[in-house]
C-alpha atoms as a PDB file:
ATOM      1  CA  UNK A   1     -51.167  51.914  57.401  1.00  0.00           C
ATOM      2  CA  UNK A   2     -51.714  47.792  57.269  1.00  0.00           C
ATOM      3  CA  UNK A   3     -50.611  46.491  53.825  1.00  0.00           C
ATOM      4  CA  UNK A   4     -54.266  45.165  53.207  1.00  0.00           C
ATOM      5  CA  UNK A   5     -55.237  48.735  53.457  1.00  0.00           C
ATOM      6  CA  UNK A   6     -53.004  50.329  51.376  1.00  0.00           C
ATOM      7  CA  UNK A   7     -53.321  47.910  48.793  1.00  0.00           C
ATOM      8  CA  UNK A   8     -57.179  48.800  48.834  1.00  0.00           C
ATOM      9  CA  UNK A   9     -56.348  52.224  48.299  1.00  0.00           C
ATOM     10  CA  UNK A  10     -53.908  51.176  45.314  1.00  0.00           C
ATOM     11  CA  UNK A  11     -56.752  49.455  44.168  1.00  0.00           C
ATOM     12  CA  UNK A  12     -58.544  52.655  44.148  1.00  0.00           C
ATOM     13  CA  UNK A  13     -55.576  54.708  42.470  1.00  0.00           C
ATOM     14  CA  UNK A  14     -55.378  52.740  39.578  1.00  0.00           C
ATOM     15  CA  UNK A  15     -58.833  53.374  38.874  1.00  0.00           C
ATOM     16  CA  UNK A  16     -58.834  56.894  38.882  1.00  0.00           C
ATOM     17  CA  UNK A  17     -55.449  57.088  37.643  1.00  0.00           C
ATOM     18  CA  UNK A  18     -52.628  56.806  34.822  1.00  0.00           C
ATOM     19  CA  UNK A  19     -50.024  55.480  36.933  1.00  0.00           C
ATOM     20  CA  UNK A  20     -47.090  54.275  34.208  1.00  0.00           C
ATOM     21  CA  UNK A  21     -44.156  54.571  37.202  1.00  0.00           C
ATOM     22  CA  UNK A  22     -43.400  52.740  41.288  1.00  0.00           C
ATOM     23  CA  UNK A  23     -42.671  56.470  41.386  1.00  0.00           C
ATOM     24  CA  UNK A  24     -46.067  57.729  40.560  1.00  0.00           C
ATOM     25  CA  UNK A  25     -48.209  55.184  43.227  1.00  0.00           C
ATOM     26  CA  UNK A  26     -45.301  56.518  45.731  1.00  0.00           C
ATOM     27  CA  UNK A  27     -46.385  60.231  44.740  1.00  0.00           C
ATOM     28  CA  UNK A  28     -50.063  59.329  44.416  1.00  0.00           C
ATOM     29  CA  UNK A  29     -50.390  57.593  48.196  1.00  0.00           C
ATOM     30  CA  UNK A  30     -48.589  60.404  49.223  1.00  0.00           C
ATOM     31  CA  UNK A  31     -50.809  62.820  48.345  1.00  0.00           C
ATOM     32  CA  UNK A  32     -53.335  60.632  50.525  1.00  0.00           C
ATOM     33  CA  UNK A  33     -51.088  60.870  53.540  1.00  0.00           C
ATOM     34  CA  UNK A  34     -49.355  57.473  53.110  1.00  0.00           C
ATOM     35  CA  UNK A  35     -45.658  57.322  53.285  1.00  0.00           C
ATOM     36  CA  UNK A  36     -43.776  54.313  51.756  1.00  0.00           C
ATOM     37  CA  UNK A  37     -40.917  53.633  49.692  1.00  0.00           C
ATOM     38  CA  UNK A  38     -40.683  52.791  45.656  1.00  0.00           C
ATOM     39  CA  UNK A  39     -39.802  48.893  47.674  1.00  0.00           C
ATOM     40  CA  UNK A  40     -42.768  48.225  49.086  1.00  0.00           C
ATOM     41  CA  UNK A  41     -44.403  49.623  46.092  1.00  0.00           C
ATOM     42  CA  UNK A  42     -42.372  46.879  44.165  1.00  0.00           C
ATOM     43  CA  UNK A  43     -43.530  43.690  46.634  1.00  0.00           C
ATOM     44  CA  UNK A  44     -47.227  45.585  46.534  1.00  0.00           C
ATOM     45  CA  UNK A  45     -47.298  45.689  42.576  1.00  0.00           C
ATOM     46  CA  UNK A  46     -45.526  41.589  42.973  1.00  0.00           C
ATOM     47  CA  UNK A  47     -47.713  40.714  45.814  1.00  0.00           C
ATOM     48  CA  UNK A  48     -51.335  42.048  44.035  1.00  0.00           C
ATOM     49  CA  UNK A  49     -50.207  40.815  40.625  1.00  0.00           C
ATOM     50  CA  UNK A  50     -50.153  43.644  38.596  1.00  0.00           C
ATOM     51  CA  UNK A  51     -49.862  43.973  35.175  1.00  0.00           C
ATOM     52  CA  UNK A  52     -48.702  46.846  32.613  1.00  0.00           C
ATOM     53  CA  UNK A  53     -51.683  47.653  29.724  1.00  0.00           C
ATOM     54  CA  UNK A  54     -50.700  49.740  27.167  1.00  0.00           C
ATOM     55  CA  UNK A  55     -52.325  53.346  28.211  1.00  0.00           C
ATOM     56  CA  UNK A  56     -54.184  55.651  25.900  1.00  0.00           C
ATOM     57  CA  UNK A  57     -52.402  58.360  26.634  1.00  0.00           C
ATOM     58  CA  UNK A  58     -49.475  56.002  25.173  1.00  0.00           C
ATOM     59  CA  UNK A  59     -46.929  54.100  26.631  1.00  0.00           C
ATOM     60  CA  UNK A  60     -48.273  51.646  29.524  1.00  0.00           C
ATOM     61  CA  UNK A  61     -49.871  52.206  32.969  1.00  0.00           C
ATOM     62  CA  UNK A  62     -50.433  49.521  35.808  1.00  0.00           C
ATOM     63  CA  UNK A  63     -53.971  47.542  35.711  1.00  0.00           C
ATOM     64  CA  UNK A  64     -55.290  45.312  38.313  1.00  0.00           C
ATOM     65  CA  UNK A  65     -55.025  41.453  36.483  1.00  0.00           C
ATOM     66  CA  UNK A  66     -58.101  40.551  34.334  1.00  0.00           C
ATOM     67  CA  UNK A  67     -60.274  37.734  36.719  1.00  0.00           C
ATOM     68  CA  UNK A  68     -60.211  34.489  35.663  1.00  0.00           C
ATOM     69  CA  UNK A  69     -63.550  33.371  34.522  1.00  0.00           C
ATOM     70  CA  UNK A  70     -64.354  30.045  36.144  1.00  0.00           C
ATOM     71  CA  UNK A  71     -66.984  28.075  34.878  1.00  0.00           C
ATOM     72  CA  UNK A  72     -68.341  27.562  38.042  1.00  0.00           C
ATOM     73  CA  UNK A  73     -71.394  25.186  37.132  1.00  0.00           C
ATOM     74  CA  UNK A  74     -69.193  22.881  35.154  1.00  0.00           C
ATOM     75  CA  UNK A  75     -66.583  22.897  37.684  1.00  0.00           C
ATOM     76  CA  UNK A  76     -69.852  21.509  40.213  1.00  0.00           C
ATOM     77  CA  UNK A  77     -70.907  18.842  38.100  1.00  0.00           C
ATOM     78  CA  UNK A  78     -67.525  17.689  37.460  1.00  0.00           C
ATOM     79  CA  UNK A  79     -66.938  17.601  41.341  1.00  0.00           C
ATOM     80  CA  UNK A  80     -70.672  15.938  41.956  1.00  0.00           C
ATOM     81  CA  UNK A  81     -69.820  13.169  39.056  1.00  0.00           C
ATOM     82  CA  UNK A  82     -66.491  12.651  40.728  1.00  0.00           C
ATOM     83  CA  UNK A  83     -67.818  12.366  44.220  1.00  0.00           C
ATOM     84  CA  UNK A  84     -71.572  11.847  44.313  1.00  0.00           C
ATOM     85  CA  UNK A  85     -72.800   8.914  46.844  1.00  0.00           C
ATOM     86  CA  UNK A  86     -76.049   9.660  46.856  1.00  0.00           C
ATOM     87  CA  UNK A  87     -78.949  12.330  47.573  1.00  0.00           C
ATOM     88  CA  UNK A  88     -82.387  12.439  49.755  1.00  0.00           C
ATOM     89  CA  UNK A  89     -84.890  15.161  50.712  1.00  0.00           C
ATOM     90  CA  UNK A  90     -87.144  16.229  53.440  1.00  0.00           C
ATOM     91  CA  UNK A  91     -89.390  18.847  53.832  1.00  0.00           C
ATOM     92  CA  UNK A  92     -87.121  22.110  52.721  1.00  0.00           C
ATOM     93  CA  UNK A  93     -83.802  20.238  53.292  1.00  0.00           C
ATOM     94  CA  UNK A  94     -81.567  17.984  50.841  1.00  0.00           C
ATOM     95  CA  UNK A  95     -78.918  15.965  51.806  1.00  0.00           C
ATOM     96  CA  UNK A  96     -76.050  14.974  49.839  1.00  0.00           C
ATOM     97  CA  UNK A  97     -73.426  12.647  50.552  1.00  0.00           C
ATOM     98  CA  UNK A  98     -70.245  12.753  48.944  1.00  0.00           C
ATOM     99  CA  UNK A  99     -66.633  11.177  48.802  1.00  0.00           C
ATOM    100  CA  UNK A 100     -64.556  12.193  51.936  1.00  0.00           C
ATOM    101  CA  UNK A 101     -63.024  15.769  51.077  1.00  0.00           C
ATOM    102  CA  UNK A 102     -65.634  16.413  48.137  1.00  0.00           C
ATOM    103  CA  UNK A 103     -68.017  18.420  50.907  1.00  0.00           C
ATOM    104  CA  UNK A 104     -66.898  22.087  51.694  1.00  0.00           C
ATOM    105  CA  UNK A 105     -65.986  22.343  48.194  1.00  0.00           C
ATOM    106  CA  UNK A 106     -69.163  21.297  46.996  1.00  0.00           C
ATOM    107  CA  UNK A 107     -71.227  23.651  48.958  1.00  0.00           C
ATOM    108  CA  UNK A 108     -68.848  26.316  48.243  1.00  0.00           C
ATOM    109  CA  UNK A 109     -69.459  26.131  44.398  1.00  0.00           C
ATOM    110  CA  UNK A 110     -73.625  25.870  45.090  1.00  0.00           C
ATOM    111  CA  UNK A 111     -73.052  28.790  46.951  1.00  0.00           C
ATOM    112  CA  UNK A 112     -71.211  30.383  44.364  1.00  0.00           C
ATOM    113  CA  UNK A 113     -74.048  29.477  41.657  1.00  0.00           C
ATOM    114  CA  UNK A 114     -76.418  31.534  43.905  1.00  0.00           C
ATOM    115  CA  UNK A 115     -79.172  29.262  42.828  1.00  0.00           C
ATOM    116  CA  UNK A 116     -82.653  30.949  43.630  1.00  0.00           C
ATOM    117  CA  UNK A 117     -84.109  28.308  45.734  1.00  0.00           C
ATOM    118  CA  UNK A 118     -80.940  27.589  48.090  1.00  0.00           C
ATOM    119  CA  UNK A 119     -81.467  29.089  51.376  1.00  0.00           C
ATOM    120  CA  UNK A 120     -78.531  27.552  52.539  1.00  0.00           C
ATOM    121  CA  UNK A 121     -75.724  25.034  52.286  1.00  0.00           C
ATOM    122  CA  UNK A 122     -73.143  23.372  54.797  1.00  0.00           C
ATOM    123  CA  UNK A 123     -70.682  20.926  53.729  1.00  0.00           C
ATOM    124  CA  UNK A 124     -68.623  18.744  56.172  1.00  0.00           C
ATOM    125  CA  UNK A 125     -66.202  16.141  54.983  1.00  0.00           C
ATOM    126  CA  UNK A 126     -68.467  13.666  53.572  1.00  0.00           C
ATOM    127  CA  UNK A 127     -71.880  15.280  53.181  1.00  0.00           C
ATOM    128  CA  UNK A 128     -73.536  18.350  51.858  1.00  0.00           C
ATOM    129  CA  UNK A 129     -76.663  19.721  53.719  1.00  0.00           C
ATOM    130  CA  UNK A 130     -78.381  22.101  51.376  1.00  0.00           C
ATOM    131  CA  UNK A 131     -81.214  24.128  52.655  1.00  0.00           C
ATOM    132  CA  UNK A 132     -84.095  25.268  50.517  1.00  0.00           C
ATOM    133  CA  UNK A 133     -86.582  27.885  50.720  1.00  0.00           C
ATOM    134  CA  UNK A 134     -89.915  25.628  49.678  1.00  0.00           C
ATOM    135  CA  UNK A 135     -90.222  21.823  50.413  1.00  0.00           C
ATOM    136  CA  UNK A 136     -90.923  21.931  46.374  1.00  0.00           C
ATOM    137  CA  UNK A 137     -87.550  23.526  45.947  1.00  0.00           C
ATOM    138  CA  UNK A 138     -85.948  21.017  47.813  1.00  0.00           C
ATOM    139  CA  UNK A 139     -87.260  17.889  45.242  1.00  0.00           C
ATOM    140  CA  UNK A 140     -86.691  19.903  42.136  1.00  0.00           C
ATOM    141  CA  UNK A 141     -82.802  20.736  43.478  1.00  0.00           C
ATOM    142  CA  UNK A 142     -82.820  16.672  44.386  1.00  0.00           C
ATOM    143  CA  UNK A 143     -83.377  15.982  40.919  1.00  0.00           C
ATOM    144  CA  UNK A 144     -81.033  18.609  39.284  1.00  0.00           C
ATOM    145  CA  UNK A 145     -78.656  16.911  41.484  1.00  0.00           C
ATOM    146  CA  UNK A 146     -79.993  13.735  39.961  1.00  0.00           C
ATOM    147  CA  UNK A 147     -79.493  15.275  36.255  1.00  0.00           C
ATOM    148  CA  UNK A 148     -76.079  16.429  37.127  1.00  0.00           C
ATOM    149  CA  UNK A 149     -74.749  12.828  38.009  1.00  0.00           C
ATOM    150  CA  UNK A 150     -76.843  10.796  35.071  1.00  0.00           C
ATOM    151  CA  UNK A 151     -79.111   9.328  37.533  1.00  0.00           C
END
């Protein structure tokens, strides 16, 4: 079994599990036809970043990491204040134009808002080309890009 798939089924242990012990995932993937040792249990539990919780049963059991709650929207109007050059529209489409290296990651984080009237967005090096689903979505996202930077 591939590492990426055996730490999906790890994954899928600890949720249905108790596991306090290396020994018990060893036991545990086992039981699901996967042989290893209690060392590549260790560079698994290292590798996916696990953690020990204390367990209600008492003592502690392994827990996948608590997710670290970006604020995404702040961290995209930081990154538009830091790098904005300027923005236009057309029909459905805005285009943004940014400092070099500001582009992927700026798209990125619109596509991580999941903003309801973004179709689409493609950033490049230097520009961000943000597709909308209405050509009156596309003005009222050219102006919250216009709030976002002050202008």
């Amino acid at each position: 079994m591939r590492k990426k798939d055996r730490q999906r089924l790890i994954k899928q242990l600890l949720v249905s599990n108790d596991i306090q012990r290396q020994e018990d995932f060893v036991a545990l993937l086992g039981e699901q036809g996967v042989k290893v040792t209690q060392a590549t249990v260790s560079r698994d539990i290292k590798d996916m970043q696990l953690v020990k919780v204390p367990s209600i049963t008492g003592g502690y059991r392994y827990s996948l990491p608590t997710q670290k709650n970006v604020d995404t929207e702040k961290k995209l109007i930081q990154t538009i204040r830091d790098s904005f050059v300027s923005v236009d529209s057309q029909d459905k489409f805005v285009f943004m134009k940014v400092l070099p290296g500001s582009g992927p990651v700026i798209s990125t984080l619109l596509y991580q808002m999941n903003y309801s009237e973004i179709f689409a967005t493609i950033g490049d090096d230097s520009t961000v080309f943000i597709v909308c689903k209405t050509n009156r979505d596309a003005v009222d996202f050219r102006e919250r890009i216009n709030g976002m930077v002050g202008s």
